[in-house]
C-alpha atoms as a PDB file:
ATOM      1  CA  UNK A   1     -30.327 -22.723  31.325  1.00  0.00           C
ATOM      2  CA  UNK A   2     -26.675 -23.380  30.116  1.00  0.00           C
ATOM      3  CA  UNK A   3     -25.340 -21.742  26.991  1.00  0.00           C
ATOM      4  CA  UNK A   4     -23.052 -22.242  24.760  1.00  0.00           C
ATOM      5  CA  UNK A   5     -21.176 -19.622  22.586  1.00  0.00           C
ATOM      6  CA  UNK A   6     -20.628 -19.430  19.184  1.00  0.00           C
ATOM      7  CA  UNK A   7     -18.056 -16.862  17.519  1.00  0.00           C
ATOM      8  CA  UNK A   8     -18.846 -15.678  14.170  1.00  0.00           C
ATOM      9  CA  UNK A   9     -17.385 -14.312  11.148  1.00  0.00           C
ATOM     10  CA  UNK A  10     -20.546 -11.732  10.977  1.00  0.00           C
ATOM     11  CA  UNK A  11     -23.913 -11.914  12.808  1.00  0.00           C
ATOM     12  CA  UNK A  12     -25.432 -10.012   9.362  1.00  0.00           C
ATOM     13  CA  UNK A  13     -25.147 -13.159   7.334  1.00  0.00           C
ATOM     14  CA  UNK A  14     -27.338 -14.539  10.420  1.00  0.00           C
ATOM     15  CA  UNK A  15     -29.722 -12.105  10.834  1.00  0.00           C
ATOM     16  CA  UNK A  16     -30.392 -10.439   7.143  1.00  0.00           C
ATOM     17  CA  UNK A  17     -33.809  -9.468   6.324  1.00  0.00           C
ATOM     18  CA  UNK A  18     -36.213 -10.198   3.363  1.00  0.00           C
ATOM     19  CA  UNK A  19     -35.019  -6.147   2.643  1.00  0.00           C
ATOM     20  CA  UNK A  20     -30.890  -7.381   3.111  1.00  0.00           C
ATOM     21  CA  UNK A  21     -31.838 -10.359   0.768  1.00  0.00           C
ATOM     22  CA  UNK A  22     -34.846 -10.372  -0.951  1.00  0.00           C
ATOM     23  CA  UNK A  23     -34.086 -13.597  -3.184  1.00  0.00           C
ATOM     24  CA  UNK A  24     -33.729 -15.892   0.318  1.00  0.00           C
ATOM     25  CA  UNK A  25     -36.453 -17.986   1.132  1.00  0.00           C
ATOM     26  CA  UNK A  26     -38.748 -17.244   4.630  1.00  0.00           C
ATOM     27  CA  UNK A  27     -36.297 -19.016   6.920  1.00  0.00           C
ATOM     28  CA  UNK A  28     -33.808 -20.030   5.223  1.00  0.00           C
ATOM     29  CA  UNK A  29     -29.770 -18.498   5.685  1.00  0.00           C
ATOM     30  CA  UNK A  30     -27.361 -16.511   3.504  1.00  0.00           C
ATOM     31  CA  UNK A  31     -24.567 -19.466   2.768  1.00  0.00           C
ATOM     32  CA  UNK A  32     -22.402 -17.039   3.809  1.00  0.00           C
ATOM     33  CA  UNK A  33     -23.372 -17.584   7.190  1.00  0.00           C
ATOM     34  CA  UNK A  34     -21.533 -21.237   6.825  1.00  0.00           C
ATOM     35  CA  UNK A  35     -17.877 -19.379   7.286  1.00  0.00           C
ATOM     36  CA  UNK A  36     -19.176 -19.015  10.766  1.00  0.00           C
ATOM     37  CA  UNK A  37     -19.417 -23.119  11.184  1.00  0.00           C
ATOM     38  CA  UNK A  38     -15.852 -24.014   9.985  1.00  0.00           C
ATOM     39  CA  UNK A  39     -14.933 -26.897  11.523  1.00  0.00           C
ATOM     40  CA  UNK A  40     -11.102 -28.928  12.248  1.00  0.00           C
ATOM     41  CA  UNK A  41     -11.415 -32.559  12.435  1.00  0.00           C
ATOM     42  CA  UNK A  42     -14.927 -32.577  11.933  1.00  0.00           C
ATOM     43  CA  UNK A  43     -15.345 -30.500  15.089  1.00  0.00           C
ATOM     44  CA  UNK A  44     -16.714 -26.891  15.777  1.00  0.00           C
ATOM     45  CA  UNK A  45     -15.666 -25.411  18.726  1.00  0.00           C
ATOM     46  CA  UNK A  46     -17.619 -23.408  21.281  1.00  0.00           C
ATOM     47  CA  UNK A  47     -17.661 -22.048  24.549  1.00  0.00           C
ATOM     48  CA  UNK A  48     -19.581 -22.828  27.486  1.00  0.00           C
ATOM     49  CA  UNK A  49     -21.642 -20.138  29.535  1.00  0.00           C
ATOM     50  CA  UNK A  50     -23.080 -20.069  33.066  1.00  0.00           C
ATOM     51  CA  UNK A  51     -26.512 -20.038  33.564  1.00  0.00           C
ATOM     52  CA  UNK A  52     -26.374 -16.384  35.201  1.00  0.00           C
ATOM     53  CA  UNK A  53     -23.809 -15.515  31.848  1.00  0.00           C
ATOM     54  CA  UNK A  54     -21.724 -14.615  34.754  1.00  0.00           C
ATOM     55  CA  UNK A  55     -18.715 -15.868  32.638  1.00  0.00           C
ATOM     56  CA  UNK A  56     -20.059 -14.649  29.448  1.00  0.00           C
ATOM     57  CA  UNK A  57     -17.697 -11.205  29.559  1.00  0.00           C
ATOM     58  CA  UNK A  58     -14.459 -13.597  30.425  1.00  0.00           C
ATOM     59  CA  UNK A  59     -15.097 -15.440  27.280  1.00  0.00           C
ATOM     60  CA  UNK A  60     -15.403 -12.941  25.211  1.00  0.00           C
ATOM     61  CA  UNK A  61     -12.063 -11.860  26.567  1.00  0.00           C
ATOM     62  CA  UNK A  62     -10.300 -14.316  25.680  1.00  0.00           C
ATOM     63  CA  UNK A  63     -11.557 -15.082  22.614  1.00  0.00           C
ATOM     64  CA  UNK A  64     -10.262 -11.494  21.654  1.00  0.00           C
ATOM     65  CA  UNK A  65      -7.435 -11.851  23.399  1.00  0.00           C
ATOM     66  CA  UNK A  66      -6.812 -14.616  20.170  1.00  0.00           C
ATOM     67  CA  UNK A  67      -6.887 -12.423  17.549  1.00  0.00           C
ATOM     68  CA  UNK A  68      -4.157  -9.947  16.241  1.00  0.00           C
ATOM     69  CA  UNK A  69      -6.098  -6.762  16.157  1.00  0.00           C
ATOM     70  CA  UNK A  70      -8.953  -5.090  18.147  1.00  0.00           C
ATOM     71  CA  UNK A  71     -12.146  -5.657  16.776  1.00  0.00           C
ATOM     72  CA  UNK A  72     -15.663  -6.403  17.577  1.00  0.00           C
ATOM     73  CA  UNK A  73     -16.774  -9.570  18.232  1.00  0.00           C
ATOM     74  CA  UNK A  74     -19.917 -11.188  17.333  1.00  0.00           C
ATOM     75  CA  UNK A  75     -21.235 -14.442  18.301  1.00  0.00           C
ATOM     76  CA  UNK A  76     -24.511 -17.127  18.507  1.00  0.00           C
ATOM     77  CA  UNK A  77     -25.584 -17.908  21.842  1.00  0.00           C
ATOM     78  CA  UNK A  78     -27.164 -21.682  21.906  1.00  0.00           C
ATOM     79  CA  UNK A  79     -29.484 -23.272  24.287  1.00  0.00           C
ATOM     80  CA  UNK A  80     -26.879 -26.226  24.970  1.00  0.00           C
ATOM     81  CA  UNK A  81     -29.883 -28.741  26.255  1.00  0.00           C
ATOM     82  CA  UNK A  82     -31.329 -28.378  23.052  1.00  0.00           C
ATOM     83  CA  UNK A  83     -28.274 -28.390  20.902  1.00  0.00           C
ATOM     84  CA  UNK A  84     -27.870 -32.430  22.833  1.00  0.00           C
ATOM     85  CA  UNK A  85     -31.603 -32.593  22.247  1.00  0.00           C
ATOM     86  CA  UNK A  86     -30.784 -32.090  18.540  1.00  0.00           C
ATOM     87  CA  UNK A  87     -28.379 -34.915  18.660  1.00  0.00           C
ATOM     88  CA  UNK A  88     -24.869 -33.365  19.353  1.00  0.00           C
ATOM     89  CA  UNK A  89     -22.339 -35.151  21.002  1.00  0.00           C
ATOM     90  CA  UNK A  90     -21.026 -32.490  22.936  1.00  0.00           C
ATOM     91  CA  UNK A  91     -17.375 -32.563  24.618  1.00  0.00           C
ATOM     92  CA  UNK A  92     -15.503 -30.660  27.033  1.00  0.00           C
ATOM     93  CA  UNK A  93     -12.257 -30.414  25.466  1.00  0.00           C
ATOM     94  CA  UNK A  94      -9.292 -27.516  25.433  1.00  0.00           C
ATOM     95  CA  UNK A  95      -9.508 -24.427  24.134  1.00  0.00           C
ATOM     96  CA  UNK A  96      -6.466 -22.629  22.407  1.00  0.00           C
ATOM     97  CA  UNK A  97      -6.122 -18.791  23.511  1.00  0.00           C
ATOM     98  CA  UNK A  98      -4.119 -16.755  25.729  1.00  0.00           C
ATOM     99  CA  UNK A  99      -6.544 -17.622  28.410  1.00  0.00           C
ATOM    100  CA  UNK A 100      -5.305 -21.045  30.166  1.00  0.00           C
ATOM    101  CA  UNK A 101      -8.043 -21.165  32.928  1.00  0.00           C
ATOM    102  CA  UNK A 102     -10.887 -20.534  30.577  1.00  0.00           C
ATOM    103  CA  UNK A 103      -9.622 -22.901  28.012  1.00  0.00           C
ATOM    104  CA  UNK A 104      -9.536 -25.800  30.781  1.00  0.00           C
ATOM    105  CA  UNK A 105     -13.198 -25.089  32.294  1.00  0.00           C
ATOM    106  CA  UNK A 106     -15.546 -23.987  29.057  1.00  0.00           C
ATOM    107  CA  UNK A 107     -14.425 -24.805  25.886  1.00  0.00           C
ATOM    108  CA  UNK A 108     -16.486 -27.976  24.111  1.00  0.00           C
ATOM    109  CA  UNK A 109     -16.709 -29.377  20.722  1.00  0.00           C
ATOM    110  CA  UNK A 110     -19.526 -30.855  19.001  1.00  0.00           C
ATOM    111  CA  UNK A 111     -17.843 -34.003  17.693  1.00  0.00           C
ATOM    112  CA  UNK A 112     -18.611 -35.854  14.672  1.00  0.00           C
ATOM    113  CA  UNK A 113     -20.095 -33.292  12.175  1.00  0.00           C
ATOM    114  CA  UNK A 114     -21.010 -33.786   8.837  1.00  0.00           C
ATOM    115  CA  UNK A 115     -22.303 -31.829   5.830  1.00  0.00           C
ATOM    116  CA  UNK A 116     -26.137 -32.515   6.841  1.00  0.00           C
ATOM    117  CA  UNK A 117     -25.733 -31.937  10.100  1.00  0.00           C
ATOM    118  CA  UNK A 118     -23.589 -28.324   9.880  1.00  0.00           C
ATOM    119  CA  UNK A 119     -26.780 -27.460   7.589  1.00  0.00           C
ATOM    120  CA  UNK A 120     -29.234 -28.647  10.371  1.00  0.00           C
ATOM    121  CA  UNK A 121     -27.301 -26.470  13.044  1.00  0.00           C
ATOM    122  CA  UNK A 122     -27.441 -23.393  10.719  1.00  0.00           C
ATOM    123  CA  UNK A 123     -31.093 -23.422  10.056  1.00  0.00           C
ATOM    124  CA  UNK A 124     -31.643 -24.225  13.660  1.00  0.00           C
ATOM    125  CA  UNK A 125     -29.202 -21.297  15.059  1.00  0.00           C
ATOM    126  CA  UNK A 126     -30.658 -19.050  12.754  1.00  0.00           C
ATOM    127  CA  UNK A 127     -34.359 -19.531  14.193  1.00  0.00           C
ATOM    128  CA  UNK A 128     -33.635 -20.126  17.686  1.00  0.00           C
ATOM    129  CA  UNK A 129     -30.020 -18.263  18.217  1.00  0.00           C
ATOM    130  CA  UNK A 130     -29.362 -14.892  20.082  1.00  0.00           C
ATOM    131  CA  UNK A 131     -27.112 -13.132  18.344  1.00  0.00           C
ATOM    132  CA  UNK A 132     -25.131 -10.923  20.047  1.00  0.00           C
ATOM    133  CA  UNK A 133     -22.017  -8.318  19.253  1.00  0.00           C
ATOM    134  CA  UNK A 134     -19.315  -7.027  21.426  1.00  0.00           C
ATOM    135  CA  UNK A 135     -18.036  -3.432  20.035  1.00  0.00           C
ATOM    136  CA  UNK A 136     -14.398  -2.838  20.201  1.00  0.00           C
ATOM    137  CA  UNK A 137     -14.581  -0.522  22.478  1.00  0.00           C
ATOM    138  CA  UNK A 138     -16.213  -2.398  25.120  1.00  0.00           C
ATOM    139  CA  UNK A 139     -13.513  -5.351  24.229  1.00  0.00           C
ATOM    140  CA  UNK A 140     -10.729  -3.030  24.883  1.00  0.00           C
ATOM    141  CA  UNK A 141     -12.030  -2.513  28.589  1.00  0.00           C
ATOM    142  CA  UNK A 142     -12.511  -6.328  28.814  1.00  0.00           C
ATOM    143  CA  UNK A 143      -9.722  -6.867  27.808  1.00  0.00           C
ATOM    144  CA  UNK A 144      -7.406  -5.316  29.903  1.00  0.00           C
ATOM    145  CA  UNK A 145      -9.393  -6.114  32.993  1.00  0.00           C
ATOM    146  CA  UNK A 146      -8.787  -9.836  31.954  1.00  0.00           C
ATOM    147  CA  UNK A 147      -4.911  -8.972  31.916  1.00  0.00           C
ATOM    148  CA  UNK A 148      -5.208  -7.369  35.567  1.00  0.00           C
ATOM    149  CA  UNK A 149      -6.891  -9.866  37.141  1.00  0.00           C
ATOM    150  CA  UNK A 150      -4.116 -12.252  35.519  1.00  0.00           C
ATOM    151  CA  UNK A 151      -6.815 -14.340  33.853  1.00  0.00           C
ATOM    152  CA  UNK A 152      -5.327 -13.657  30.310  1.00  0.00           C
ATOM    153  CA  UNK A 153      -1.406 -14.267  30.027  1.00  0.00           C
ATOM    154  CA  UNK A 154      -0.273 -11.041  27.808  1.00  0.00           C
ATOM    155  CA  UNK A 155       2.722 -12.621  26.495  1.00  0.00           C
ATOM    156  CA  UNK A 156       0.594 -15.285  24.223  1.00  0.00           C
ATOM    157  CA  UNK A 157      -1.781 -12.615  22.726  1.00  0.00           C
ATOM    158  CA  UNK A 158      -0.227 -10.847  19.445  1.00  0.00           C
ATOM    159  CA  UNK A 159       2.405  -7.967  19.724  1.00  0.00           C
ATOM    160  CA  UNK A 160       0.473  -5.625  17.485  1.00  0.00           C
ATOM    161  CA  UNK A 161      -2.464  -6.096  20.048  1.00  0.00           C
ATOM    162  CA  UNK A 162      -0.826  -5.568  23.248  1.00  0.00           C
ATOM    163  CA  UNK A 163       0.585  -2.079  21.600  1.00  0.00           C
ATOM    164  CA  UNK A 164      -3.383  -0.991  20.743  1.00  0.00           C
ATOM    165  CA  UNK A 165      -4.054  -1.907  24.235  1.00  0.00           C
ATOM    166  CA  UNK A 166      -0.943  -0.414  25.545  1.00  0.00           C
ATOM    167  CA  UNK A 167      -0.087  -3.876  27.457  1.00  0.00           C
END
């Protein structure tokens, strides 16, 4: 079963309790989870993932690689047949981080978003999403075995980041 990937701003707007938020309705989602789904162009952008998740550690590499400090990453992992069953138009187009190879063979975008159906994807990802966080730490090691193997170009990930990673 293919995946796709999801980063978020915070997987506890997704996964809050009637104890976190007693005034929320029995499956319904925090609004805040909606910074999460900000799209460009009507488009939210997302990463394919293997089957075996085999790439799943690369991704997450190099969608910290983007950022300007070292920080844990969570993110939504989506069943992408049922994200098309849902209607998505799904395309393969380029991602934008310091990782050229990944960019080119997983990023997508679901295309042609509106207000209804960014509310339909929420409610759905929040009943049938895994969500899933990557500490720091473990980030850091990713990280800079991404920049070994060569898979992450060092010079287009932020100065202040290479120095915590001592790149």
């Amino acid at each position: 079963m293919a995946l796709l990937l999801r980063k978020l701003e915070s997987k506890v707007c997704w996964t809050a309790t009637a104890e976190d938020a007693p005034w929320l309705s029995t499956g319904d989602v925090q609004a805040d989870a909606l910074k999460s789904l900000r799209t460009k162009e009507n488009a939210l952008s997302l990463w394919h993932i293997e089957d075996d998740k085999g790439n799943l550690d690369q991704v997450v590499a190099c969608l910290g690689a983007a950022r300007q400090a070292l920080q844990l990453i969570d993110y939504a992992l989506l069943d992408a047949e049922l994200i098309e069953e849902l209607g998505f138009v799904l395309q393969r187009t380029a991602g934008d981080t310091p990782s050229a190879g990944a960019n080119q063979a997983w990023h997508r975008e679901i295309k042609q978003l509106s207000v209804s159906k960014i509310a339909t994807l929420a409610h759905w990802m929040a009943a049938h999403a895994e969500f899933c966080r990557t500490p720091a730490k473990h980030l850091k090691s990713l990280l800079r075995s991404e920049v070994s193997a060569g898979r992450i170009d060092r010079e287009r990930m932020d100065q202040g980041l290479r120095d915590k990673l001592s790149l």
